[in-house]
PDB file of N, CA and C in Angstrom:
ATOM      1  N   UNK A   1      27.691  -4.824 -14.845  1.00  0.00           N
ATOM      2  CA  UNK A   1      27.555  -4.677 -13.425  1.00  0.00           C
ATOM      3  C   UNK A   1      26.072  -4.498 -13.099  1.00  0.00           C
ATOM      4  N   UNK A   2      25.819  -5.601 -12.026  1.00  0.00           N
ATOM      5  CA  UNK A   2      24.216  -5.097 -11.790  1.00  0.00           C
ATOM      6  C   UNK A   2      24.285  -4.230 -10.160  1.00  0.00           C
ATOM      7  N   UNK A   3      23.416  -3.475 -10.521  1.00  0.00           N
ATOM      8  CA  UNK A   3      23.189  -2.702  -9.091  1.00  0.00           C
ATOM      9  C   UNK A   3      21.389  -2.892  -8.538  1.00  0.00           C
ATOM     10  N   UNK A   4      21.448  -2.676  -7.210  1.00  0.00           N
ATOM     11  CA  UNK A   4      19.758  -2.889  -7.125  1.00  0.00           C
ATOM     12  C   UNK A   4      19.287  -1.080  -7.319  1.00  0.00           C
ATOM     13  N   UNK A   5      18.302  -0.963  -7.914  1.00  0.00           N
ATOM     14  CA  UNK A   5      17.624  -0.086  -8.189  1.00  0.00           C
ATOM     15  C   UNK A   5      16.345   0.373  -7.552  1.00  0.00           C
ATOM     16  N   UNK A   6      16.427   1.628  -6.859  1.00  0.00           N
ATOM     17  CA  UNK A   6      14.978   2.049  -5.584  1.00  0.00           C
ATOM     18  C   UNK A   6      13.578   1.628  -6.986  1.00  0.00           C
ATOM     19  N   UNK A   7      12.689   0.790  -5.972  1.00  0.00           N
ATOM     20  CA  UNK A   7      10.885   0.430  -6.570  1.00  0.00           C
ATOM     21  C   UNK A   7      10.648   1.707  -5.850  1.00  0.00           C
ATOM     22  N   UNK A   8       9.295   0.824  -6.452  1.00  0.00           N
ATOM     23  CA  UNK A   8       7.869   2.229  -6.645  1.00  0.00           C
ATOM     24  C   UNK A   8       6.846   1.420  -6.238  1.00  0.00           C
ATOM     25  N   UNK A   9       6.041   1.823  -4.912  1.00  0.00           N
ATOM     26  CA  UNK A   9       4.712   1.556  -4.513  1.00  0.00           C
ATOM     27  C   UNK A   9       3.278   2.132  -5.389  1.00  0.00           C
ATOM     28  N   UNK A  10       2.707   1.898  -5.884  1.00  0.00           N
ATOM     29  CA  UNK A  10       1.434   2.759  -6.161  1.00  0.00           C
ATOM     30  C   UNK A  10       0.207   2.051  -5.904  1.00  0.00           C
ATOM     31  N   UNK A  11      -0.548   2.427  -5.406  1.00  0.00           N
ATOM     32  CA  UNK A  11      -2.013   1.456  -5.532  1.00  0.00           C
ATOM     33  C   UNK A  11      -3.174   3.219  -5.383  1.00  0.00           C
ATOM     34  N   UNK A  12      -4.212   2.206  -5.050  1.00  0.00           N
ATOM     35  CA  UNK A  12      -5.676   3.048  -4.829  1.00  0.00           C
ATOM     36  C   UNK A  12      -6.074   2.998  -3.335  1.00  0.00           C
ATOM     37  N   UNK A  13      -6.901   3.641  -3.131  1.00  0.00           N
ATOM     38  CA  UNK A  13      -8.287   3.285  -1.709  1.00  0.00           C
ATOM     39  C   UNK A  13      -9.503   3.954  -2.580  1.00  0.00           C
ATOM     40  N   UNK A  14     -10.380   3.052  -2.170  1.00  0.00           N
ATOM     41  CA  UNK A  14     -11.503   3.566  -3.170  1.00  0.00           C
ATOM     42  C   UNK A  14     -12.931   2.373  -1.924  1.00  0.00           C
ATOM     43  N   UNK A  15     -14.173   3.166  -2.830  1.00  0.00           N
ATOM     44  CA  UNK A  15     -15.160   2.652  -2.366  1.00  0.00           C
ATOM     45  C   UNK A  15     -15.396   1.840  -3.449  1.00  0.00           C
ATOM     46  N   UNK A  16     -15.321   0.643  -3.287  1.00  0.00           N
ATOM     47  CA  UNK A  16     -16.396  -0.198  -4.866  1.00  0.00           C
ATOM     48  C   UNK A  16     -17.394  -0.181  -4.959  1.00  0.00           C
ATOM     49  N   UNK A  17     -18.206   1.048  -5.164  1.00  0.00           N
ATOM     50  CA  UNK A  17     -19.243   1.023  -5.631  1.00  0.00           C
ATOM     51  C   UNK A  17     -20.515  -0.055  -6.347  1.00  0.00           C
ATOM     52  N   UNK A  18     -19.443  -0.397  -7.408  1.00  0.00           N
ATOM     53  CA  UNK A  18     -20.224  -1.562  -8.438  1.00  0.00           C
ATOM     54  C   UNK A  18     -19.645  -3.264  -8.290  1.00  0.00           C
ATOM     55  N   UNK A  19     -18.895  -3.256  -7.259  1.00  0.00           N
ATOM     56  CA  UNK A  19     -18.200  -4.065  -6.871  1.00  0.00           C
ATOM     57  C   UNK A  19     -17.530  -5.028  -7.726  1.00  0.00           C
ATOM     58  N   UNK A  20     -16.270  -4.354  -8.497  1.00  0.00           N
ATOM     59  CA  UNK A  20     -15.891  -4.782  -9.551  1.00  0.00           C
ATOM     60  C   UNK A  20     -14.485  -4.347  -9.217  1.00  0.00           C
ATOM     61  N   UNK A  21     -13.955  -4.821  -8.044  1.00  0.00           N
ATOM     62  CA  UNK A  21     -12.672  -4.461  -7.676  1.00  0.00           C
ATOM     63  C   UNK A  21     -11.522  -3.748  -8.341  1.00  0.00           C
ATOM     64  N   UNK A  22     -12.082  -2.517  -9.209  1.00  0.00           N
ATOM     65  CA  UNK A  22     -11.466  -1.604  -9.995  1.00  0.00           C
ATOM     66  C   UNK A  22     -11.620  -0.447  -9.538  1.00  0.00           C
ATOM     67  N   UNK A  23     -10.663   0.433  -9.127  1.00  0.00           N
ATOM     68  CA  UNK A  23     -11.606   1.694  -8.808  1.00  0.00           C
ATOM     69  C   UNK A  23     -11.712   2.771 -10.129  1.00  0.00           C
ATOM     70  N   UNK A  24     -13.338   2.919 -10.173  1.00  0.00           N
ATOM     71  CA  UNK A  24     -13.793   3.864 -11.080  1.00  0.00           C
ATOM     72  C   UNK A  24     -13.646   5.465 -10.707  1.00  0.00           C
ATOM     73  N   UNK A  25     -13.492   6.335 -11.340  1.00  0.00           N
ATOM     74  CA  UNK A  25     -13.185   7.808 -11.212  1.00  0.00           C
ATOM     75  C   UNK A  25     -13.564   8.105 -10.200  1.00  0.00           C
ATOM     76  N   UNK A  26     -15.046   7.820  -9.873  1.00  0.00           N
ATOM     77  CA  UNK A  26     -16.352   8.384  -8.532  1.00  0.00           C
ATOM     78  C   UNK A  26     -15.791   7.419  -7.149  1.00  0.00           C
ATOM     79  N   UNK A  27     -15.024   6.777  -7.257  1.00  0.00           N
ATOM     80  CA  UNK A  27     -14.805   6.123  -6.110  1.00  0.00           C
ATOM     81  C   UNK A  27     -13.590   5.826  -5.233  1.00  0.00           C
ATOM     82  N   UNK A  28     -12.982   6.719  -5.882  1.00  0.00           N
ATOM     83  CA  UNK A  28     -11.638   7.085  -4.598  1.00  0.00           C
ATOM     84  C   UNK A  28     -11.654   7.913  -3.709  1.00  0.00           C
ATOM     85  N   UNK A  29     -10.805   7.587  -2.509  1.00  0.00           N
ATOM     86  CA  UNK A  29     -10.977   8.069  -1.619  1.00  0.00           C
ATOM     87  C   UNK A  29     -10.034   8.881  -1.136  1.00  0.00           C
ATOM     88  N   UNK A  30     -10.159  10.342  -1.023  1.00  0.00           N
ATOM     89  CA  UNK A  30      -9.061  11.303  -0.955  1.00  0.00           C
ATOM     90  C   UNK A  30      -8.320  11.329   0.558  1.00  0.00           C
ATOM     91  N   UNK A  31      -7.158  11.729   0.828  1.00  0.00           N
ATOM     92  CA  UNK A  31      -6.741  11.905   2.336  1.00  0.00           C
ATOM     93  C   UNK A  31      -6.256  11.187   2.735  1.00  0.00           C
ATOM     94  N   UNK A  32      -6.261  10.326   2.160  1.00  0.00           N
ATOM     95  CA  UNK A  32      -5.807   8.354   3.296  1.00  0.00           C
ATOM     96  C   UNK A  32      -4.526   8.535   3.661  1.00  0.00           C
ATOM     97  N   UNK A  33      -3.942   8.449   4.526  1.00  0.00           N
ATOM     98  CA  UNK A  33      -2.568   8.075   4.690  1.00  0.00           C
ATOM     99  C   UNK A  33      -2.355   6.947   5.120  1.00  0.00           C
ATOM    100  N   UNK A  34      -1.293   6.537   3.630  1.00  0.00           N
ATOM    101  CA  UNK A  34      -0.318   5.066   3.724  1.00  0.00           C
ATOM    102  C   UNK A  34       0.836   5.314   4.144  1.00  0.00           C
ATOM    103  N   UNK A  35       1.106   4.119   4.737  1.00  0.00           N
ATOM    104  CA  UNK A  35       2.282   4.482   5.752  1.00  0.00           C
ATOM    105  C   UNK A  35       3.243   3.147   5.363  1.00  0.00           C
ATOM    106  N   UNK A  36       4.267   3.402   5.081  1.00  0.00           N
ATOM    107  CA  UNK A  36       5.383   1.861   5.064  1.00  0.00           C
ATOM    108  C   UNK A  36       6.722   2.312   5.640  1.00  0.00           C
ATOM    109  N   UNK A  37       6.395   0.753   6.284  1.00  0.00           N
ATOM    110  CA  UNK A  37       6.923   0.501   7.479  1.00  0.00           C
ATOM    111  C   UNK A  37       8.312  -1.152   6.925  1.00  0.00           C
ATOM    112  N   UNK A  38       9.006  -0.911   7.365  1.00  0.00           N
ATOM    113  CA  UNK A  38      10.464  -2.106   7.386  1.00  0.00           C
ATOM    114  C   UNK A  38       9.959  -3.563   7.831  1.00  0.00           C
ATOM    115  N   UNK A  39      10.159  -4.412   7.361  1.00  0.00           N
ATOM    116  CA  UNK A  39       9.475  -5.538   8.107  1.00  0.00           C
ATOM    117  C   UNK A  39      10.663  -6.708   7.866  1.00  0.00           C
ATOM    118  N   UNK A  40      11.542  -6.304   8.651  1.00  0.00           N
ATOM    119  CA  UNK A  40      13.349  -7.042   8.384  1.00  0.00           C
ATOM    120  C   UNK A  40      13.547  -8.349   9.210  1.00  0.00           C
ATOM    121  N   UNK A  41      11.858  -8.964  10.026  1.00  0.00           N
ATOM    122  CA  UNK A  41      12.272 -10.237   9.918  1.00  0.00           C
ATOM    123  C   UNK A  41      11.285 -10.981   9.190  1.00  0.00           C
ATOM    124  N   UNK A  42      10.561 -10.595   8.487  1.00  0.00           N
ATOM    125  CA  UNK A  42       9.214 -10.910   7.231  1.00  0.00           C
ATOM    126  C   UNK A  42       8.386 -11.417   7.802  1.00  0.00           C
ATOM    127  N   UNK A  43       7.615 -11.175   9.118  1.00  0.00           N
ATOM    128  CA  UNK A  43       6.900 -11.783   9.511  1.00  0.00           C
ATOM    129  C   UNK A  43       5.235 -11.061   9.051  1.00  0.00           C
ATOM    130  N   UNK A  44       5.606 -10.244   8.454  1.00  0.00           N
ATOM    131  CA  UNK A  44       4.718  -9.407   7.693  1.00  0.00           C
ATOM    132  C   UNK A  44       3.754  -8.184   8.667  1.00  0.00           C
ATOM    133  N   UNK A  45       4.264  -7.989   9.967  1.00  0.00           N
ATOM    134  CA  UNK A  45       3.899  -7.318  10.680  1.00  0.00           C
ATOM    135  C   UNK A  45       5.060  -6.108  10.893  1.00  0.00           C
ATOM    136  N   UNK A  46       4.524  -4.627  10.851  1.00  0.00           N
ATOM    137  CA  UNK A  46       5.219  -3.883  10.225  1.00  0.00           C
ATOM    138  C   UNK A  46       6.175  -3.757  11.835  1.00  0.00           C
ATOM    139  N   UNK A  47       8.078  -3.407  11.823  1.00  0.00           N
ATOM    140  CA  UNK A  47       8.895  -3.583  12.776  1.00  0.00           C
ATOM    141  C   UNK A  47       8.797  -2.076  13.582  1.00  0.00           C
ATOM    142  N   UNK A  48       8.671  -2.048  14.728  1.00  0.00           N
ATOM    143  CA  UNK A  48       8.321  -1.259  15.848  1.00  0.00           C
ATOM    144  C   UNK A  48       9.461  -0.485  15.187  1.00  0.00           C
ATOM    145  N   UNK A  49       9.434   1.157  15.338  1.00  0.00           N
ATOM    146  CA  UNK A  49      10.381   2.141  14.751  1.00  0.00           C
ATOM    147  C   UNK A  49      10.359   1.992  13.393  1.00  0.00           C
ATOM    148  N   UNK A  50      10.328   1.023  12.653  1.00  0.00           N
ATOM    149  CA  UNK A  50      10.579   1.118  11.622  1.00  0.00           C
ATOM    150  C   UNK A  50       9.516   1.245  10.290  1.00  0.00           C
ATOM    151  N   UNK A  51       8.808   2.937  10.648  1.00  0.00           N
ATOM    152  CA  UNK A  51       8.169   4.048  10.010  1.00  0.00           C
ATOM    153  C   UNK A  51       9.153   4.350   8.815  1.00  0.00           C
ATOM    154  N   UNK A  52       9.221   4.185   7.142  1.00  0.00           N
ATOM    155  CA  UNK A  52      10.131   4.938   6.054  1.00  0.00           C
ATOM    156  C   UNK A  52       9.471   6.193   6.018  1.00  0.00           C
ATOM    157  N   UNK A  53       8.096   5.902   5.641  1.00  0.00           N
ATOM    158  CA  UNK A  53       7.721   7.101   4.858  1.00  0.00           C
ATOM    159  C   UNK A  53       6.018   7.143   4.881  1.00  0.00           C
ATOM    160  N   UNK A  54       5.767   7.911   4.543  1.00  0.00           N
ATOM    161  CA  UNK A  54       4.031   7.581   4.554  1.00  0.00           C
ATOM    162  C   UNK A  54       3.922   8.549   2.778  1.00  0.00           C
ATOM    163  N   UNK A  55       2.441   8.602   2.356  1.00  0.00           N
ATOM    164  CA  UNK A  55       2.012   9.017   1.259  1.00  0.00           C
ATOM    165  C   UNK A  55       0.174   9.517   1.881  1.00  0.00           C
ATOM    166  N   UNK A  56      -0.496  10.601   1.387  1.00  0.00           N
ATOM    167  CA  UNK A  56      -1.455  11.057   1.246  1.00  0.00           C
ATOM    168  C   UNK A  56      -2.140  10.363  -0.074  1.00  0.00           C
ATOM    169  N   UNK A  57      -3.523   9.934   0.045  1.00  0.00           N
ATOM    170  CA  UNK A  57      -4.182   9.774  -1.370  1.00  0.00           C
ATOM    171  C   UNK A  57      -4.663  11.179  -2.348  1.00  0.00           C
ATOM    172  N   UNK A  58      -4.918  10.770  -3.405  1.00  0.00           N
ATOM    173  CA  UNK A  58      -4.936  12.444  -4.322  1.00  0.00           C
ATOM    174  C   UNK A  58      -6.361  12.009  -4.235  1.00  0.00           C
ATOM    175  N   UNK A  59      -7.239  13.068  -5.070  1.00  0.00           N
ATOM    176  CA  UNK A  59      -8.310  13.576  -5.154  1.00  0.00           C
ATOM    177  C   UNK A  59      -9.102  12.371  -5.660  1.00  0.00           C
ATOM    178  N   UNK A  60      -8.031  11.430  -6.300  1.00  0.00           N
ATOM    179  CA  UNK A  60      -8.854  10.247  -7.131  1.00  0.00           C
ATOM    180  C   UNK A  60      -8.808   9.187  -6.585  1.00  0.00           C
ATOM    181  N   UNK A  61      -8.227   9.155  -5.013  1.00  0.00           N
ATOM    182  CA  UNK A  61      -8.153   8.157  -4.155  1.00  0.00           C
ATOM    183  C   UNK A  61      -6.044   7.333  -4.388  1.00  0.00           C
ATOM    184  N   UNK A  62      -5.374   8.290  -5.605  1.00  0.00           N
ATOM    185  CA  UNK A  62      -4.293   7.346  -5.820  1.00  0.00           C
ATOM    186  C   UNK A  62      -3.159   7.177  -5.069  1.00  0.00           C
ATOM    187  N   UNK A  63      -1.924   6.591  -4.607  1.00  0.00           N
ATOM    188  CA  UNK A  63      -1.171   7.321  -3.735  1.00  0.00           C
ATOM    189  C   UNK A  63       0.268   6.355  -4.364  1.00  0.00           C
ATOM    190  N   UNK A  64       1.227   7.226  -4.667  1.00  0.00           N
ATOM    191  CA  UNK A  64       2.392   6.584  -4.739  1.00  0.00           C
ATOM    192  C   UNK A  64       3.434   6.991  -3.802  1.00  0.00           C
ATOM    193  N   UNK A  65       4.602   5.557  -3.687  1.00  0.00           N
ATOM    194  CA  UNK A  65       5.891   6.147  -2.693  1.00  0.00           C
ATOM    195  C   UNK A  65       6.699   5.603  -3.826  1.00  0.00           C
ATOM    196  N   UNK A  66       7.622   7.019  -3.838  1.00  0.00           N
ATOM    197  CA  UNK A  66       8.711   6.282  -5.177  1.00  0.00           C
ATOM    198  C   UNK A  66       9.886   6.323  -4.290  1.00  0.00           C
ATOM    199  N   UNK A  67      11.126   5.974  -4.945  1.00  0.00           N
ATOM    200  CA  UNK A  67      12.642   5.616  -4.385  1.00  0.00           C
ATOM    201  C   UNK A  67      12.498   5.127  -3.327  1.00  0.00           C
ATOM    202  N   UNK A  68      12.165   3.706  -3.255  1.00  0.00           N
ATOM    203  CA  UNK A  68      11.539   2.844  -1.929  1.00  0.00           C
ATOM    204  C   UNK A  68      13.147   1.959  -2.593  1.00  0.00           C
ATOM    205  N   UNK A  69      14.469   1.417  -1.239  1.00  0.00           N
ATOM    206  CA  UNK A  69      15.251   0.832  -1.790  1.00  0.00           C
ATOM    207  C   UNK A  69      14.714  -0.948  -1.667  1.00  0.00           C
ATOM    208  N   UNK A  70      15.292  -1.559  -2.154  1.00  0.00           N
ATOM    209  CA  UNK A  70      15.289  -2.501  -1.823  1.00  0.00           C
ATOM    210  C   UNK A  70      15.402  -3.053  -0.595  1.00  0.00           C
ATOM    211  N   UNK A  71      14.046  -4.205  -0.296  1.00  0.00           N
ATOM    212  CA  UNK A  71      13.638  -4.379   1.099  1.00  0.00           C
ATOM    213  C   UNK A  71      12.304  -5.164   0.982  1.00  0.00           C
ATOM    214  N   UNK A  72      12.332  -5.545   2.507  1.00  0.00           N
ATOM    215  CA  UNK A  72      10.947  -5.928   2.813  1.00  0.00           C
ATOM    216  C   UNK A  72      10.261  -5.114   3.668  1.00  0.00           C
ATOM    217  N   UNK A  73       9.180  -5.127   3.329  1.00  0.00           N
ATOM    218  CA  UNK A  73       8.107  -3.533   3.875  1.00  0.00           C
ATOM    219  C   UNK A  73       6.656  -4.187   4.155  1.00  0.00           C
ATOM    220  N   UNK A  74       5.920  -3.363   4.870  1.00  0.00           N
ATOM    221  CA  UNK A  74       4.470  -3.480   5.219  1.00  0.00           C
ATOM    222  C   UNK A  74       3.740  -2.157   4.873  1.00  0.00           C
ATOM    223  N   UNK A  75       3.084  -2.032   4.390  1.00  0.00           N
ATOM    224  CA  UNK A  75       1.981  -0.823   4.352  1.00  0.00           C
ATOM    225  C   UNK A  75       0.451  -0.859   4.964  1.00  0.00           C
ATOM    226  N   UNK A  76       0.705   0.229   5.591  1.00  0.00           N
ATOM    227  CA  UNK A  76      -0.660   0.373   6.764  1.00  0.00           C
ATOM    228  C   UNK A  76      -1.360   1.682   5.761  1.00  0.00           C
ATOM    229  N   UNK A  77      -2.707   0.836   6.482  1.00  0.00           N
ATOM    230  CA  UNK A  77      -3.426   2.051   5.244  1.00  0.00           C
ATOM    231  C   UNK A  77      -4.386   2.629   6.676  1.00  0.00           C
ATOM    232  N   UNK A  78      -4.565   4.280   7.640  1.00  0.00           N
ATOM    233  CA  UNK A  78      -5.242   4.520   8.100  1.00  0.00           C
ATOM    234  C   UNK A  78      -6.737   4.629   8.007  1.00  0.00           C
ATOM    235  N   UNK A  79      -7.478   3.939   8.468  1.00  0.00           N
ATOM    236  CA  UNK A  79      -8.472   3.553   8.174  1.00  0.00           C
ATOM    237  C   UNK A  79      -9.533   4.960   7.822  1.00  0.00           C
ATOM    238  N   UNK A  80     -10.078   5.707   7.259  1.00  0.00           N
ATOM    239  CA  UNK A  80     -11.241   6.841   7.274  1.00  0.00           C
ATOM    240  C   UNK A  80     -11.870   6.700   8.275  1.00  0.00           C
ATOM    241  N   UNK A  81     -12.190   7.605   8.710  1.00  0.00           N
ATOM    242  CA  UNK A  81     -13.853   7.734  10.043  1.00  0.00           C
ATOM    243  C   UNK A  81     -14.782   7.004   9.007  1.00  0.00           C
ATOM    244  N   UNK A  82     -15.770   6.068   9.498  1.00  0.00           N
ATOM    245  CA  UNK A  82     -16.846   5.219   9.002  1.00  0.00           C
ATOM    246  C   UNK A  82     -16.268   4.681   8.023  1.00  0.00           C
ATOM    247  N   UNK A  83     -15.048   4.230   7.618  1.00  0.00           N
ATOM    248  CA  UNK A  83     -14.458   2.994   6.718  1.00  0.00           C
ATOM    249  C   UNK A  83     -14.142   1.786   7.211  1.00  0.00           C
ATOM    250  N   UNK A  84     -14.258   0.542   6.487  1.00  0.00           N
ATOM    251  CA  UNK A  84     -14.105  -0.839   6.683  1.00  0.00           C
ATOM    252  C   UNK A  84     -12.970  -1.077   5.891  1.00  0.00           C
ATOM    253  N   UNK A  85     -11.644  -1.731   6.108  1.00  0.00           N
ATOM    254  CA  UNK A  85     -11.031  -2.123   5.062  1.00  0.00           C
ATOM    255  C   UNK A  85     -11.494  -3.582   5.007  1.00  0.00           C
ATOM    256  N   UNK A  86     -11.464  -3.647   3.417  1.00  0.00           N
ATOM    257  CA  UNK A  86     -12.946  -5.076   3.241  1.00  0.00           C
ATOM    258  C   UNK A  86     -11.822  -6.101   2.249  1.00  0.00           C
ATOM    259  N   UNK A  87     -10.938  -5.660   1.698  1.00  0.00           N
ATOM    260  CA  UNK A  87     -10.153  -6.689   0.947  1.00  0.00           C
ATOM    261  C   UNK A  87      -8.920  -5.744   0.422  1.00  0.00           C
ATOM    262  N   UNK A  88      -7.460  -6.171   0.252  1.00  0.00           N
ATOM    263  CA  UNK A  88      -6.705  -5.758  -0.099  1.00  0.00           C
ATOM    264  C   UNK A  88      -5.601  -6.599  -1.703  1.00  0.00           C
ATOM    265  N   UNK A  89      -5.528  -5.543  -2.254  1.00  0.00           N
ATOM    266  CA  UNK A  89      -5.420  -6.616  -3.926  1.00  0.00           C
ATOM    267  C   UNK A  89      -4.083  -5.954  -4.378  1.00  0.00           C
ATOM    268  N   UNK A  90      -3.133  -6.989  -4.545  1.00  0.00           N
ATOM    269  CA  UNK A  90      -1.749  -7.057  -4.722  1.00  0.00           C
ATOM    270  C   UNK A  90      -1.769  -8.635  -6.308  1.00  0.00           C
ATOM    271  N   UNK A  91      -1.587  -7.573  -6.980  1.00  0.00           N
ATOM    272  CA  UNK A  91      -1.423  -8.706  -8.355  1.00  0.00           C
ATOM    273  C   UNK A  91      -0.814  -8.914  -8.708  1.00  0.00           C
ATOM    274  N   UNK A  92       0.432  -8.306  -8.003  1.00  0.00           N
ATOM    275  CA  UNK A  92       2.022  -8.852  -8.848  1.00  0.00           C
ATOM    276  C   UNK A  92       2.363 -10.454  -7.938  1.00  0.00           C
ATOM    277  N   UNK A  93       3.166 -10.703  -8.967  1.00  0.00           N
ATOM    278  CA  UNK A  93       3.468 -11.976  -8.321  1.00  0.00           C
ATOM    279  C   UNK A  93       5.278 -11.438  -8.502  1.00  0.00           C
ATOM    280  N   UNK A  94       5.406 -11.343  -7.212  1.00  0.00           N
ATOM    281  CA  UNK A  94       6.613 -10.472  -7.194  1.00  0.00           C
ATOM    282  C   UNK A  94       7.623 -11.521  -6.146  1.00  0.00           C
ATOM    283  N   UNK A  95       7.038 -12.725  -5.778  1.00  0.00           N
ATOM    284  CA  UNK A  95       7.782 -13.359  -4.735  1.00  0.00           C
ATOM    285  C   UNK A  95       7.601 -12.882  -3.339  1.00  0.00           C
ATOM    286  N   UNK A  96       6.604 -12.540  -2.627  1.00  0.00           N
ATOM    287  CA  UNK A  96       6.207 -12.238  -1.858  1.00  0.00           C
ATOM    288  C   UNK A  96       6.581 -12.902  -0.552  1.00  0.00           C
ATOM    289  N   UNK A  97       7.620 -12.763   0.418  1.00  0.00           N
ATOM    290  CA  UNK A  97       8.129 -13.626   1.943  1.00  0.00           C
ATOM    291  C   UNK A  97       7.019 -14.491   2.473  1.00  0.00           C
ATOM    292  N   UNK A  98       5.898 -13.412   2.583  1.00  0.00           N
ATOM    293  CA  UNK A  98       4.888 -13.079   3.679  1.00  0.00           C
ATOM    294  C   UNK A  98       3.809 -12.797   2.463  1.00  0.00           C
ATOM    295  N   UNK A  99       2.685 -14.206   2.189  1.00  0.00           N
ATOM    296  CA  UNK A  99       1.444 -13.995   1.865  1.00  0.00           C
ATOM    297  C   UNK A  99       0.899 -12.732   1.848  1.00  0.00           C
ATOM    298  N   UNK A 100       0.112 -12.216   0.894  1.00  0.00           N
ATOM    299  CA  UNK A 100      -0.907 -10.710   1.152  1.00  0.00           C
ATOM    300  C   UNK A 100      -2.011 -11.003   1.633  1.00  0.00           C
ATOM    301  N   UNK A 101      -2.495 -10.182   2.157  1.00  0.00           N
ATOM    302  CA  UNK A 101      -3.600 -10.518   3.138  1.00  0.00           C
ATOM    303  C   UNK A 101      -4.548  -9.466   3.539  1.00  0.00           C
ATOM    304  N   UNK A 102      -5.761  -9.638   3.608  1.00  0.00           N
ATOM    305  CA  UNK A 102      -6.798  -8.562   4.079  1.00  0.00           C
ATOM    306  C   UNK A 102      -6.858  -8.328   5.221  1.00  0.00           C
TER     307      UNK A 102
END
């Protein structure tokens, strides 16, 4: 019997310092709140009300949302006072509806 099983979000926010789209220890960014949001007709724009959950970044810039069920979702990342979001990096090739995009 197969059943679907709740994913797991994790990524970074970080400054790239050395611009080597990795974030190194010195360059995360603490506080951020990510926010995911339902996006149930995939147009990749996150669906009005449909707020799941949000996540805080840790001290090293990291932030995970676990027991996410199966779905299509958007994540908003609140931008910092004096931050640019400059590129966003999704490496799974997971079958994606809706292109990733900066």
């Amino acid at each position: 019997v197969e059943a679907n099983a709740p994913g797991i979000i994790t990524g970074y926010v970080f400054e790239d310092f050395n611009n080597d789209q990795t974030p190194a220890p010195i360059e995360g960014l603490p506080d951020v709140t990510i926010k995911l949001y339902t996006d149930t007709d995939l147009n990749g724009v996150a669906d009005i009300g449909g707020l799941v959950t949000s996540a805080t970044t840790s001290s090293s810039g990291y932030y995970t949302i676990p027991d996410i069920p199966a779905g299509s979702y958007v994540i908003i990342e609140l931008q910092p006072a004096d931050y640019t979001s400059v590129k966003d990096i999704d490496v799974s090739n997971d079958g994606d509806a809706v292109p990733n995009t900066n």
